[in-house]
C-alpha atoms as a PDB file:
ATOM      1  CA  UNK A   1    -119.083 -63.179  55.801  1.00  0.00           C
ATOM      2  CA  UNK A   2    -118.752 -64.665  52.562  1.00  0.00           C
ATOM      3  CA  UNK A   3    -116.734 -62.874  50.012  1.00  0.00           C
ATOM      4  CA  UNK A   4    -118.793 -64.162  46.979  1.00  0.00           C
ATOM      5  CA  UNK A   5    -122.037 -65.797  46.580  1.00  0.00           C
ATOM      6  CA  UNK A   6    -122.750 -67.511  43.023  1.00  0.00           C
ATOM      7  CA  UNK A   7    -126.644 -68.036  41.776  1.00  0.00           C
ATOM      8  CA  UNK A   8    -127.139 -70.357  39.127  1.00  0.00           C
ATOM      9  CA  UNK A   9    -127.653 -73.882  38.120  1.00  0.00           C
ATOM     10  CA  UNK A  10    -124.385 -76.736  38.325  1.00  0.00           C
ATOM     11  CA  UNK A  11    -124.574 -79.825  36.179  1.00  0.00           C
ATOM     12  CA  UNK A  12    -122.950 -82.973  34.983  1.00  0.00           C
ATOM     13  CA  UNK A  13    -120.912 -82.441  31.745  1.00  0.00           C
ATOM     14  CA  UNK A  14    -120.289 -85.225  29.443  1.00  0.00           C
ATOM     15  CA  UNK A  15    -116.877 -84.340  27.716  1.00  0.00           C
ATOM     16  CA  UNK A  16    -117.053 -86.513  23.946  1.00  0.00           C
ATOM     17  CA  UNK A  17    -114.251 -85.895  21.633  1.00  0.00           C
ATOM     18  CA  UNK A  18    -115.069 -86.453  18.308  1.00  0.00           C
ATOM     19  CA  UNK A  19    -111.306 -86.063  16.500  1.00  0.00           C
ATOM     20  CA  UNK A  20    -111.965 -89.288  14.963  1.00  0.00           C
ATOM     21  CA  UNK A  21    -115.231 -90.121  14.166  1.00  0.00           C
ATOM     22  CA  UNK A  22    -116.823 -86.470  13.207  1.00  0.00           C
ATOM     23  CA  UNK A  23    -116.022 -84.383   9.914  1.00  0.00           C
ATOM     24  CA  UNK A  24    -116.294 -80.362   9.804  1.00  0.00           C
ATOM     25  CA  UNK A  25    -118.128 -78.674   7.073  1.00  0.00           C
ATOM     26  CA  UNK A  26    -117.717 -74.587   6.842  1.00  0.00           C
ATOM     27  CA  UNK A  27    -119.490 -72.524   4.401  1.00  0.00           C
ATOM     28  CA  UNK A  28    -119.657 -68.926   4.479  1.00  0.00           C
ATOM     29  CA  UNK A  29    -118.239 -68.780   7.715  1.00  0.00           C
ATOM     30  CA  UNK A  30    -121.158 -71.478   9.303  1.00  0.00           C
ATOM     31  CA  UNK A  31    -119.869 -74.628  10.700  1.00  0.00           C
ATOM     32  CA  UNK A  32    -121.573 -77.742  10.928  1.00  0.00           C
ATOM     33  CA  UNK A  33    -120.490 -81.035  12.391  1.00  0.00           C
ATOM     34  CA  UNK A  34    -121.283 -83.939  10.195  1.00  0.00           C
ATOM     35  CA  UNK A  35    -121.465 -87.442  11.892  1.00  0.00           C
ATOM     36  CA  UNK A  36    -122.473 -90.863  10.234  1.00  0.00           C
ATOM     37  CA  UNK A  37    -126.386 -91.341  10.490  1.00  0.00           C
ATOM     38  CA  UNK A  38    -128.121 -94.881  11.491  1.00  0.00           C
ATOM     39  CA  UNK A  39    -124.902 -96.758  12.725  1.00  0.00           C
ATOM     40  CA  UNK A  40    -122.296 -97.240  15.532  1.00  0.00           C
ATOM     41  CA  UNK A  41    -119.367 -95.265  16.296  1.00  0.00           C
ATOM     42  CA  UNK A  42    -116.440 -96.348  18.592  1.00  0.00           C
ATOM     43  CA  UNK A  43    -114.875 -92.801  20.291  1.00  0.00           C
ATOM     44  CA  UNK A  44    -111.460 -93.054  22.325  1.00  0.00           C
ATOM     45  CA  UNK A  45    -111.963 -90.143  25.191  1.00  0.00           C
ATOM     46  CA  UNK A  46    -114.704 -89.432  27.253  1.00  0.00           C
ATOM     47  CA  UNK A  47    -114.843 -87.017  30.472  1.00  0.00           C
ATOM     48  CA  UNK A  48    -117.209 -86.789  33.021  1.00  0.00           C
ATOM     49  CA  UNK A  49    -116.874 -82.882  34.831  1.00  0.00           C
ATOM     50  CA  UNK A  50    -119.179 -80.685  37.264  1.00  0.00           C
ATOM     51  CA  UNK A  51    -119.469 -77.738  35.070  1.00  0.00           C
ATOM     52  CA  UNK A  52    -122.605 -74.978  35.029  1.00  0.00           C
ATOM     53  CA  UNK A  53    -121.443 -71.584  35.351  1.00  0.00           C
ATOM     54  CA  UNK A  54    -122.075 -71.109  38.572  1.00  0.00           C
ATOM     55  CA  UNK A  55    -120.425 -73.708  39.822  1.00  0.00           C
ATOM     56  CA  UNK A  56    -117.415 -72.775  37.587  1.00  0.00           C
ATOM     57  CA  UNK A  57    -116.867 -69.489  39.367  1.00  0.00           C
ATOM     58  CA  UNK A  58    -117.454 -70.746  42.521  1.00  0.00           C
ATOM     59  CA  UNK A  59    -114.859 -73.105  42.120  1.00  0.00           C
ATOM     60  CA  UNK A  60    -112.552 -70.500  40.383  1.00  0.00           C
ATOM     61  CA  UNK A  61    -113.055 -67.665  42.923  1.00  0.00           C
ATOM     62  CA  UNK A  62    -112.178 -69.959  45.335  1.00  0.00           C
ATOM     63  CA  UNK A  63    -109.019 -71.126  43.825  1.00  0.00           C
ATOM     64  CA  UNK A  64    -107.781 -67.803  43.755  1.00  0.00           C
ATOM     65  CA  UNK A  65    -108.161 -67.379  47.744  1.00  0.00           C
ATOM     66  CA  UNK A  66    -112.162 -66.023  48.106  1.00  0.00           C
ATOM     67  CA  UNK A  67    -114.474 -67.463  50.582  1.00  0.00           C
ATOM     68  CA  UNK A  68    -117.319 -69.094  48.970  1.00  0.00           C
ATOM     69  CA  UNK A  69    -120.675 -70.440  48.741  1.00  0.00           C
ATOM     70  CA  UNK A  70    -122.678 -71.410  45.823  1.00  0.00           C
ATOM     71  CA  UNK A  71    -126.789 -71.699  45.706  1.00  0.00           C
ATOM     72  CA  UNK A  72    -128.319 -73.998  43.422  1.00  0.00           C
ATOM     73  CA  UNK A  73    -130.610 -76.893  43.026  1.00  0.00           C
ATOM     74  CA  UNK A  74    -129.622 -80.245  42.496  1.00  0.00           C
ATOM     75  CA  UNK A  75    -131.229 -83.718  41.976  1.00  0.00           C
ATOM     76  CA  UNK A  76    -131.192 -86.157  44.140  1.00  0.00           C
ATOM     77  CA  UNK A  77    -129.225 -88.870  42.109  1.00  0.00           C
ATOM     78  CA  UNK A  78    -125.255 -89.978  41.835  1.00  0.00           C
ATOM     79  CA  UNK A  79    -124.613 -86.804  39.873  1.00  0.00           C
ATOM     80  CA  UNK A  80    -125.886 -84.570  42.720  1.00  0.00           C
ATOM     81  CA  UNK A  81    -123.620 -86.156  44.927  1.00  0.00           C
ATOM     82  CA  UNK A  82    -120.499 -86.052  42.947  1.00  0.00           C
ATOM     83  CA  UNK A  83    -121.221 -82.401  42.853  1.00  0.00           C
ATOM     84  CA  UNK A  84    -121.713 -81.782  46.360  1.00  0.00           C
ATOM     85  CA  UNK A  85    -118.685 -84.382  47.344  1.00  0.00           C
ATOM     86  CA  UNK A  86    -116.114 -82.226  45.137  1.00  0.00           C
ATOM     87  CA  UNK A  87    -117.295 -78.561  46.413  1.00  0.00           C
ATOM     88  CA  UNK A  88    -116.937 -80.032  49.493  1.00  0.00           C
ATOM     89  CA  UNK A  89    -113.482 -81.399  48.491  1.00  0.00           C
ATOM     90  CA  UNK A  90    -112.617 -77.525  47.584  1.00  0.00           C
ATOM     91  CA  UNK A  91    -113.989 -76.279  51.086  1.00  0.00           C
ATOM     92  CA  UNK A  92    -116.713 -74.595  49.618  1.00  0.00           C
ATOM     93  CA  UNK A  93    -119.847 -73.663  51.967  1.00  0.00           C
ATOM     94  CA  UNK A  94    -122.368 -75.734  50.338  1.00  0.00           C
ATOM     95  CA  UNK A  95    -124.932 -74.287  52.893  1.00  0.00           C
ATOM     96  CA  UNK A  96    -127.310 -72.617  50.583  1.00  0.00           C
ATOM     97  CA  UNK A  97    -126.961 -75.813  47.902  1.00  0.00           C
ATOM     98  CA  UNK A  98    -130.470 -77.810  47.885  1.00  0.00           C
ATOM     99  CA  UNK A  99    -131.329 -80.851  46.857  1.00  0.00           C
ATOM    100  CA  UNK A 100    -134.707 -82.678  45.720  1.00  0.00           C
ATOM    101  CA  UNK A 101    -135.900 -85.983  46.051  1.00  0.00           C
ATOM    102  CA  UNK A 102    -137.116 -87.938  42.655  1.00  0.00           C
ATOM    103  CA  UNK A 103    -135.692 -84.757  40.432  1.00  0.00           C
ATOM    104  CA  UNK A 104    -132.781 -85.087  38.663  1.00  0.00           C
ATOM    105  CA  UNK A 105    -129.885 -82.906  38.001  1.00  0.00           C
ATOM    106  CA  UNK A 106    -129.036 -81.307  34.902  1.00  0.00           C
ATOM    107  CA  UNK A 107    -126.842 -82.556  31.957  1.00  0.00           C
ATOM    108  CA  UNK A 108    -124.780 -81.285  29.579  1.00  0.00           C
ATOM    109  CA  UNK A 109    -122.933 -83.150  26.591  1.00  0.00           C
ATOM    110  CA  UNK A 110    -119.654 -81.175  24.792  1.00  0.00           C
ATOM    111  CA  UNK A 111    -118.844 -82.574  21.653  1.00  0.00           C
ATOM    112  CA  UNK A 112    -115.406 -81.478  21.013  1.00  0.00           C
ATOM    113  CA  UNK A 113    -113.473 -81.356  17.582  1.00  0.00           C
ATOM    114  CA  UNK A 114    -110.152 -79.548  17.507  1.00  0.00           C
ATOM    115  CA  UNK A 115    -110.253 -76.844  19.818  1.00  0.00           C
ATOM    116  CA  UNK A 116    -114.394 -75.969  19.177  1.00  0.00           C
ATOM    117  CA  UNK A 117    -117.586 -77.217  20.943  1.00  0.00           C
ATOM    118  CA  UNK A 118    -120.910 -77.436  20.806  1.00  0.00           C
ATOM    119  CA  UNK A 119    -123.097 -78.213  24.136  1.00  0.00           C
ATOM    120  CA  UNK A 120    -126.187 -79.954  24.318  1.00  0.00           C
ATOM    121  CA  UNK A 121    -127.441 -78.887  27.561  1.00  0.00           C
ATOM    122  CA  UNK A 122    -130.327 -79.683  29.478  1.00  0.00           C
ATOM    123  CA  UNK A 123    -132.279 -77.774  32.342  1.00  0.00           C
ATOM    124  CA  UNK A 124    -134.661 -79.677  34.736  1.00  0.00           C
ATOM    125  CA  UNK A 125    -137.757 -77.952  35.595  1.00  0.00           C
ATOM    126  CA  UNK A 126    -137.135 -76.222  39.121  1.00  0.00           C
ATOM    127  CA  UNK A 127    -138.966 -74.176  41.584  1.00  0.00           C
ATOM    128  CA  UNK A 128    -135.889 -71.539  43.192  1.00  0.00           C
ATOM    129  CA  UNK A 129    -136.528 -70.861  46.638  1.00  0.00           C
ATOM    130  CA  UNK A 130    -133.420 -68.294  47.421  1.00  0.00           C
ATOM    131  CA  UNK A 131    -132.233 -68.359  50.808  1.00  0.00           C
ATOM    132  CA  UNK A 132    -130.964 -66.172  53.222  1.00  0.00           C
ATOM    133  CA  UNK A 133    -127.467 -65.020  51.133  1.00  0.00           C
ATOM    134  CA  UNK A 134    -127.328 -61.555  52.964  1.00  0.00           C
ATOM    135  CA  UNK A 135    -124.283 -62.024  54.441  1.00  0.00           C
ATOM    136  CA  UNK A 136    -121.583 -61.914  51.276  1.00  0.00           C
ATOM    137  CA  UNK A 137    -119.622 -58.670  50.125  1.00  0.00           C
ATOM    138  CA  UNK A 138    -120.469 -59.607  46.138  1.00  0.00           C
ATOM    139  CA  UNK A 139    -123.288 -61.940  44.600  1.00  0.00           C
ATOM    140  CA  UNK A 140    -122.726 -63.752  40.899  1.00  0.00           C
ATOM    141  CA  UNK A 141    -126.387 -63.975  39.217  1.00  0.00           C
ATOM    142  CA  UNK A 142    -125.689 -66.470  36.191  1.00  0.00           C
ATOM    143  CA  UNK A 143    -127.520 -69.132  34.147  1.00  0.00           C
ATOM    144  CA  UNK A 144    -130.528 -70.677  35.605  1.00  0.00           C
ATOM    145  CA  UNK A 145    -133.598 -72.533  34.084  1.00  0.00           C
ATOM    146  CA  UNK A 146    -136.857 -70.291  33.008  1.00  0.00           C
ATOM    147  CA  UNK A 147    -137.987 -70.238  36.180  1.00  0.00           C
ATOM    148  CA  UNK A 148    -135.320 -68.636  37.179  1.00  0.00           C
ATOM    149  CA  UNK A 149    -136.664 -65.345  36.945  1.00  0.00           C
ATOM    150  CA  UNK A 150    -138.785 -65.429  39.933  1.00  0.00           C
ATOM    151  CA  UNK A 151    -135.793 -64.941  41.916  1.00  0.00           C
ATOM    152  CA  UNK A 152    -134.963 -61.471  40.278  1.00  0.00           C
ATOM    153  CA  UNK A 153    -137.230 -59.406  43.389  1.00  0.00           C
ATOM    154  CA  UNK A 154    -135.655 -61.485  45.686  1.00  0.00           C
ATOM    155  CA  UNK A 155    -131.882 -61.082  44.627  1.00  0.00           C
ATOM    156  CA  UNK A 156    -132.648 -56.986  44.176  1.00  0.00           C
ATOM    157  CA  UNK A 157    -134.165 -57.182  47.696  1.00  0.00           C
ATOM    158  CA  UNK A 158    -131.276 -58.390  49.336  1.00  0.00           C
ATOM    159  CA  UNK A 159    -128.872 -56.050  46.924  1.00  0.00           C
ATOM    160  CA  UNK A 160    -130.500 -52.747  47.888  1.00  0.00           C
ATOM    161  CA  UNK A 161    -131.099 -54.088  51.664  1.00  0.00           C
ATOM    162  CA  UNK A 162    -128.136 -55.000  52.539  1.00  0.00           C
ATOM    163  CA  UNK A 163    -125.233 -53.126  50.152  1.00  0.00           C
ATOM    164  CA  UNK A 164    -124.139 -55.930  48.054  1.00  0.00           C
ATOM    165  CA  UNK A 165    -121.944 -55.684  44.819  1.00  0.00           C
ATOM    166  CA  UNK A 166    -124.033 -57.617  42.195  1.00  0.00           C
ATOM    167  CA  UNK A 167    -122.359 -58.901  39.421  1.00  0.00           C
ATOM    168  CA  UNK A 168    -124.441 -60.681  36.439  1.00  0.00           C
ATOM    169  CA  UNK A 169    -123.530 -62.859  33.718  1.00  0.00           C
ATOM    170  CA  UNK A 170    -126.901 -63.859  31.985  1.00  0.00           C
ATOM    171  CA  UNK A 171    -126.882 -67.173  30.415  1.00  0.00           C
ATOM    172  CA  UNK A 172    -129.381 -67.819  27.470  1.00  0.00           C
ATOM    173  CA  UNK A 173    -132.679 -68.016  29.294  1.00  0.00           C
ATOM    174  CA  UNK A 174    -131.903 -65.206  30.722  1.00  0.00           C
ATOM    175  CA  UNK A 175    -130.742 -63.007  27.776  1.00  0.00           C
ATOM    176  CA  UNK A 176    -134.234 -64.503  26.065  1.00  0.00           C
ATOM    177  CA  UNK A 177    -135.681 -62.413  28.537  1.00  0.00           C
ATOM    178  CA  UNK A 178    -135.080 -59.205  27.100  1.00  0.00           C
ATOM    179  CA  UNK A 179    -134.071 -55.560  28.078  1.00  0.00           C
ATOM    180  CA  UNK A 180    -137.712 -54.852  29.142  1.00  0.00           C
ATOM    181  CA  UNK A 181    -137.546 -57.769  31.567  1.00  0.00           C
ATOM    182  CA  UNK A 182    -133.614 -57.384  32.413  1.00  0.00           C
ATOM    183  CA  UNK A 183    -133.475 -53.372  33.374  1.00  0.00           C
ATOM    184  CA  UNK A 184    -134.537 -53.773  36.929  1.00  0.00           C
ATOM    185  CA  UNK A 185    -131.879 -55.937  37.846  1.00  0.00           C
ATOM    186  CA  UNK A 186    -129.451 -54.058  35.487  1.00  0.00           C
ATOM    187  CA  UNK A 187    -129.423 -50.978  37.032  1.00  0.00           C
ATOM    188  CA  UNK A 188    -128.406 -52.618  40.919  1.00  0.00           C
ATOM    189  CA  UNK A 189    -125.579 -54.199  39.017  1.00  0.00           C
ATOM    190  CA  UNK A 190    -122.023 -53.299  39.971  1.00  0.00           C
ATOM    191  CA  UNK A 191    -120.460 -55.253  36.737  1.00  0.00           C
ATOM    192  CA  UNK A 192    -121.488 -57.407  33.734  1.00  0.00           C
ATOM    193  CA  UNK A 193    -120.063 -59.866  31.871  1.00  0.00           C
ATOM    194  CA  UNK A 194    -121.069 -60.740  28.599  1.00  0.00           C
ATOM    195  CA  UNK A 195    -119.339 -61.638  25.191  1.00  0.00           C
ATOM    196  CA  UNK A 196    -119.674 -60.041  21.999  1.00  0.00           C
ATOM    197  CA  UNK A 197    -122.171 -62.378  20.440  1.00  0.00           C
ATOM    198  CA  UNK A 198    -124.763 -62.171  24.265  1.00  0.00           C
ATOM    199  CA  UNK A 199    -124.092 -58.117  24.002  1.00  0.00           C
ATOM    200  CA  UNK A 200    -125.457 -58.080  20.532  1.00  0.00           C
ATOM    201  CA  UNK A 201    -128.238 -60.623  21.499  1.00  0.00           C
ATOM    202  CA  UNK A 202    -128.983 -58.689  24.221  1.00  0.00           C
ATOM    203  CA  UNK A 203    -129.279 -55.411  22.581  1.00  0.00           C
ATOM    204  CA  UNK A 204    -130.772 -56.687  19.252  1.00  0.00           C
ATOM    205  CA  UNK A 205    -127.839 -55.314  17.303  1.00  0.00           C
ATOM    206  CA  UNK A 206    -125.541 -56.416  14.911  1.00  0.00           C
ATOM    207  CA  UNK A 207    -122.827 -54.102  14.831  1.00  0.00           C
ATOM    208  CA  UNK A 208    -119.012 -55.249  15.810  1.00  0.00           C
ATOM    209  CA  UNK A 209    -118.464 -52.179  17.306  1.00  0.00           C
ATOM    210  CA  UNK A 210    -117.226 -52.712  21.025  1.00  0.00           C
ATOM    211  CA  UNK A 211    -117.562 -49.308  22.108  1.00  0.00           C
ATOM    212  CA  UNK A 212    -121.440 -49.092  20.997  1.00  0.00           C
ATOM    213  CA  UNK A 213    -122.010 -52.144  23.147  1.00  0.00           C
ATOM    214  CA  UNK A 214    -120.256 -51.242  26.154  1.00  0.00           C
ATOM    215  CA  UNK A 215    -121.511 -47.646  25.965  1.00  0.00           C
ATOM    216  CA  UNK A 216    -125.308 -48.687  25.112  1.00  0.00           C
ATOM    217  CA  UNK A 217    -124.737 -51.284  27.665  1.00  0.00           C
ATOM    218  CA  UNK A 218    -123.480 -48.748  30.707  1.00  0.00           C
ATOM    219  CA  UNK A 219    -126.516 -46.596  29.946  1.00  0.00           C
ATOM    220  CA  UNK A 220    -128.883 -49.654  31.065  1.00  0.00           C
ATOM    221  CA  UNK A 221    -127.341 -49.011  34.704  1.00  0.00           C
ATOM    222  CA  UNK A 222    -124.214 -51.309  35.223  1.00  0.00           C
ATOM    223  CA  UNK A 223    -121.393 -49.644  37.052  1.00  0.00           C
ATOM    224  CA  UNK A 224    -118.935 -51.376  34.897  1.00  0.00           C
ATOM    225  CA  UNK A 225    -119.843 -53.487  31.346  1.00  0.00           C
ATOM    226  CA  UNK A 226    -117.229 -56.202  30.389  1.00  0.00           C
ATOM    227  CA  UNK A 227    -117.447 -57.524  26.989  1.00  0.00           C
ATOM    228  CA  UNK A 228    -115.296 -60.505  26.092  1.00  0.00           C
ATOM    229  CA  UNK A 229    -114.525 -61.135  22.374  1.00  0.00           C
ATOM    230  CA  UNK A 230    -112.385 -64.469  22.127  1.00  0.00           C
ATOM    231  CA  UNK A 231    -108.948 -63.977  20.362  1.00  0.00           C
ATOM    232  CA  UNK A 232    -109.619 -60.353  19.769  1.00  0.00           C
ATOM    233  CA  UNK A 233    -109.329 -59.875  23.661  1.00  0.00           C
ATOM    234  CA  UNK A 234    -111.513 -58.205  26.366  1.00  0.00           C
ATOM    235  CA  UNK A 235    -112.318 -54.342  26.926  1.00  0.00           C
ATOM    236  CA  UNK A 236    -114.801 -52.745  29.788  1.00  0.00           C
ATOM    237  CA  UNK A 237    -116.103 -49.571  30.290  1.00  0.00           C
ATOM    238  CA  UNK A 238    -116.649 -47.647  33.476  1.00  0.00           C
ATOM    239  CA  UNK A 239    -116.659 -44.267  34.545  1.00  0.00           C
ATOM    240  CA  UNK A 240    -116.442 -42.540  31.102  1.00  0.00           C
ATOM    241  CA  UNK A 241    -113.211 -44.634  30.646  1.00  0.00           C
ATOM    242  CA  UNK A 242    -112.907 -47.350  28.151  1.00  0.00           C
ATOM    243  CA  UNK A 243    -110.087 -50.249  28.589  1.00  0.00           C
ATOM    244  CA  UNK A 244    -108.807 -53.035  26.378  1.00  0.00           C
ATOM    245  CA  UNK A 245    -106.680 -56.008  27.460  1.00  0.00           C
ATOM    246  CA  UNK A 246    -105.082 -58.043  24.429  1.00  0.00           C
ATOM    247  CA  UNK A 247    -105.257 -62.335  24.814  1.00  0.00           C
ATOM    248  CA  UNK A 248    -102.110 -63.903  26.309  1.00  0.00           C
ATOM    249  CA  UNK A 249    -101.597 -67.000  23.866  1.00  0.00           C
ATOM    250  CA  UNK A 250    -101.464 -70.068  24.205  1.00  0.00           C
ATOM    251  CA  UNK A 251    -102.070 -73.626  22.572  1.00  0.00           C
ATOM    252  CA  UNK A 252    -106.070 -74.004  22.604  1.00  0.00           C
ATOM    253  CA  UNK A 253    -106.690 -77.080  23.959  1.00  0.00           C
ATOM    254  CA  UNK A 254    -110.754 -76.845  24.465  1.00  0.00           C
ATOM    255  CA  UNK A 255    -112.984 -73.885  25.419  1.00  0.00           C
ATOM    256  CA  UNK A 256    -115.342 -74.894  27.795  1.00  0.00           C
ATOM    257  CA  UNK A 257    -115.496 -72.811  30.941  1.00  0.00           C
ATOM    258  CA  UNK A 258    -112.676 -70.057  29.370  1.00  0.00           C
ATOM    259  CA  UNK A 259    -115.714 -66.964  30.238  1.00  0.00           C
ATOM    260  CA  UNK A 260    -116.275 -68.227  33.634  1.00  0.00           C
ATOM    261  CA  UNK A 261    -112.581 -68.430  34.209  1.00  0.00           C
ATOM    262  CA  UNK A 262    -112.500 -65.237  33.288  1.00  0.00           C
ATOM    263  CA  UNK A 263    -114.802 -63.981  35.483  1.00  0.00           C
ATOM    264  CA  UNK A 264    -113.152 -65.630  38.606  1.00  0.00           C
ATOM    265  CA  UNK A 265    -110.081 -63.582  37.349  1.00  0.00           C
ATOM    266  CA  UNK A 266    -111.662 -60.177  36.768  1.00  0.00           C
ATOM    267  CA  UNK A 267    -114.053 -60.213  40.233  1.00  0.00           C
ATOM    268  CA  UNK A 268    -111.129 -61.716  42.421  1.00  0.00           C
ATOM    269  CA  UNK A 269    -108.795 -58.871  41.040  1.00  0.00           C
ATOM    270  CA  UNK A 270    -111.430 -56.540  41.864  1.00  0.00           C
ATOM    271  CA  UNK A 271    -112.310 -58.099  45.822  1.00  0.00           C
ATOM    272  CA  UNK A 272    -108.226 -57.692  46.003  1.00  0.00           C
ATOM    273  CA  UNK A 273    -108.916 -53.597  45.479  1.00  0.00           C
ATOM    274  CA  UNK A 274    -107.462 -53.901  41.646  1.00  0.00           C
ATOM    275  CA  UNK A 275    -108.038 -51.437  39.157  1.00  0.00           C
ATOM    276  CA  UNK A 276    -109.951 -52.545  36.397  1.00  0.00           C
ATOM    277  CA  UNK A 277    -107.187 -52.480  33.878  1.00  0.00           C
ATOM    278  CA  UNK A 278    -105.435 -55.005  35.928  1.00  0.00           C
ATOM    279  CA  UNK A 279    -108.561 -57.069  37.064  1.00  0.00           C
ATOM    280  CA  UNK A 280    -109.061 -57.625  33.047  1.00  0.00           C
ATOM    281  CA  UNK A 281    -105.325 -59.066  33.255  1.00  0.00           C
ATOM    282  CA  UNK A 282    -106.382 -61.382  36.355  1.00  0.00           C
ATOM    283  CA  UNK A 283    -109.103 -62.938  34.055  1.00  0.00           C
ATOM    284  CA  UNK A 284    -107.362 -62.590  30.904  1.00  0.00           C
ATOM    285  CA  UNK A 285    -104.738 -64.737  31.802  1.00  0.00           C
ATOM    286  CA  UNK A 286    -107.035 -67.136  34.496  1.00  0.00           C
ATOM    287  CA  UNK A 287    -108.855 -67.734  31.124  1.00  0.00           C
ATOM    288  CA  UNK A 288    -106.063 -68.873  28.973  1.00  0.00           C
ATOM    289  CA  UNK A 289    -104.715 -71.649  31.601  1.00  0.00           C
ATOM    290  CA  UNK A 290    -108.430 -72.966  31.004  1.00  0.00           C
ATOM    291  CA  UNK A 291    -108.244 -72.889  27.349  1.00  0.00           C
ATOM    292  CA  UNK A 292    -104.733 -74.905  27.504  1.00  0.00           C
ATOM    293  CA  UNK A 293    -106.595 -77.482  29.338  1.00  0.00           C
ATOM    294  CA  UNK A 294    -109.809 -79.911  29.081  1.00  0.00           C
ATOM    295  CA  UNK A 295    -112.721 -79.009  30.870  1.00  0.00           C
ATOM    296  CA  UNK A 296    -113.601 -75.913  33.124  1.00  0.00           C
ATOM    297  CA  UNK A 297    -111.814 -76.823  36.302  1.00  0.00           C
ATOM    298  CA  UNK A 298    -108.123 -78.376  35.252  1.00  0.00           C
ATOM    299  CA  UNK A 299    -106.782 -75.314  34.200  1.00  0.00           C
ATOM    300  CA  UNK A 300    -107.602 -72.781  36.954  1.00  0.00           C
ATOM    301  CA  UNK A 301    -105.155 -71.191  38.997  1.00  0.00           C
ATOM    302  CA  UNK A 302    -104.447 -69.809  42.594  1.00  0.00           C
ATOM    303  CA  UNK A 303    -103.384 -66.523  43.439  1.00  0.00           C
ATOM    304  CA  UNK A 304    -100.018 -67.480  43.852  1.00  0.00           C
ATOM    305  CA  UNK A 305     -99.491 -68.960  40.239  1.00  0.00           C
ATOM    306  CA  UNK A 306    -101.696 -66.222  38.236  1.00  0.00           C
ATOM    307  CA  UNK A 307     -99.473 -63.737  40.180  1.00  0.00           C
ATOM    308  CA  UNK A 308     -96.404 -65.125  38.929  1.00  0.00           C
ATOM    309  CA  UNK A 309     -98.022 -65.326  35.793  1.00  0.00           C
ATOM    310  CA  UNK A 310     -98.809 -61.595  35.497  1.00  0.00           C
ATOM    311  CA  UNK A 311     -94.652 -60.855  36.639  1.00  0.00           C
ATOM    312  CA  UNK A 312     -93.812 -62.795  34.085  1.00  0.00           C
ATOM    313  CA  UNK A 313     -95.989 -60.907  31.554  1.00  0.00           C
ATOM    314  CA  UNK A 314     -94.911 -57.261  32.024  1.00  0.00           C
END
């Protein structure tokens, strides 16, 4: 029995920092990165990573002590294998991962200046064929190509079936969807996870209130409606109770992967019978070890340090 079971697609990220050859224009509050056209440009640091959020959680859940197993799809090319070598490196049950001959895997480029990013990212065309997952205490639905949606019967199936906690964190595709397309699967879900910006996407509204969103949110169906909001901290809602857990600071280093660390955090404090209050400490502070570092895996932590972490804290 598996304790958590992430869906969603894994990829190759290309980590480009840009300190050097990029400039930053800003007006009224919209960024831009401005880069010079037609010629060549010599950069000093590049990463390669495994990254997709799926595979980020996966990994994360398992640092913090969870037994795990990930489906997705892969190419069948070096990046594939990198992937599959280093969730094997983790001991992570790559049972349900498949591979396809003469597809590749997808890609992702993260052009970082100071401590922002923007992603180019890159879905293959796939055909999802879920397998037999029935025998895990929680599933993680996240970001998946278009096609993607063809699995929704199948995950909602295996949900009502067989008693699983779903949790959901919809990646764009999936958000593009809409609420006509999304309720079904909202209303078997245990807990979602979504940021400010994805709640307002989601519900076509502008507002900064976090209490609308949560409570418009909880009324889809979700047992419990996280909303992350960056350096203004996280807050759920559940039961008629609202909660709020401020940021624990620390020296931004680069952002990529910070929600999915998160999310490791908040579901592993919640498979450890936490209250929610404290689960949104367990990814509050799982989250700001990523930010401190580069990429979405070098920063994660096991039980052992995020509970000494969370001592230290009180």
């Amino acid at each position: 029995m598996f304790d958590i079971i992430t869906i969603g697609d894994m990829t190759e990220d290309v980590f480009i920092h840009l300190e050097d050859v990029a400039t930053l224009k800003c007006e009224h509050h919209h960024c831009s990165l401005q880069l010079p056209f037609g010629t060549k440009l010599s950069i000093k640091h590049v990463e390669k990573l495994i990254g997709g959020n799926a595979g980020n959680v996966v990994i994360g859940t398992k640092f913090l002590g969870l037994n795990t197993a990930i489906y997705t799809e892969l190419g069948d090319d070096t990046p594939a294998h990198t992937i599959l070598n280093t969730l094997k490196s983790y001991n992570i049950s790559t049972k349900f991962v498949h591979t396809h001959k003469n597809k590749k895997t997808n890609y992702s480029v993260i052009l970082n200046f100071g401590a922002e990013r923007t992603i180019l990212s890159h879905h293959e065309p796939r055909v999802y064929k879920l397998p037999n997952i029935s025998s895990t205490k929680w599933l993680y639905l996240t970001s998946m190509g278009k096609e993607g949606i063809f699995l929704f019967p199948k995950i909602m199936q295996h949900v009502k079936i067989h008693k699983i906690n779903l949790a959901f964190n919809p990646g764009s595709h999936q958000l593009n969807l809409g609420l006509t397309k999304l309720k079904p699967i909202l209303k078997l879900t245990k807990v979602l996870i979504l940021n400010k910006e994805e709640a307002q996407h989601l519900l076509k509204k502008q507002t900064n209130n976090i209490q609308t969103l949560l409570k418009e949110l909880h009324q889809l169906g979700p047992e419990t409606v996280v909303i992350t909001n960056g350096p203004n901290g996280s807050h759920a809602y559940a039961h008629n109770n609202s909660y709020f857990c401020p940021i624990f600071k620390v020296k931004v280093v680069e952002q990529t992967g910070a929600g999915d660390a998160f999310s490791s955090g908040f579901l592993t404090a919640l498979l450890n019978n936490q209250s929610i209050p404290e689960a949104l400490r367990w990814g509050t502070i799982n989250s700001a070890s990523v930010l401190a570092k580069v990429g979405p895996i070098a920063g994660l932590l096991t039980k052992t340090k995020l509970i000494s972490f969370l001592n230290k804290s009180k």
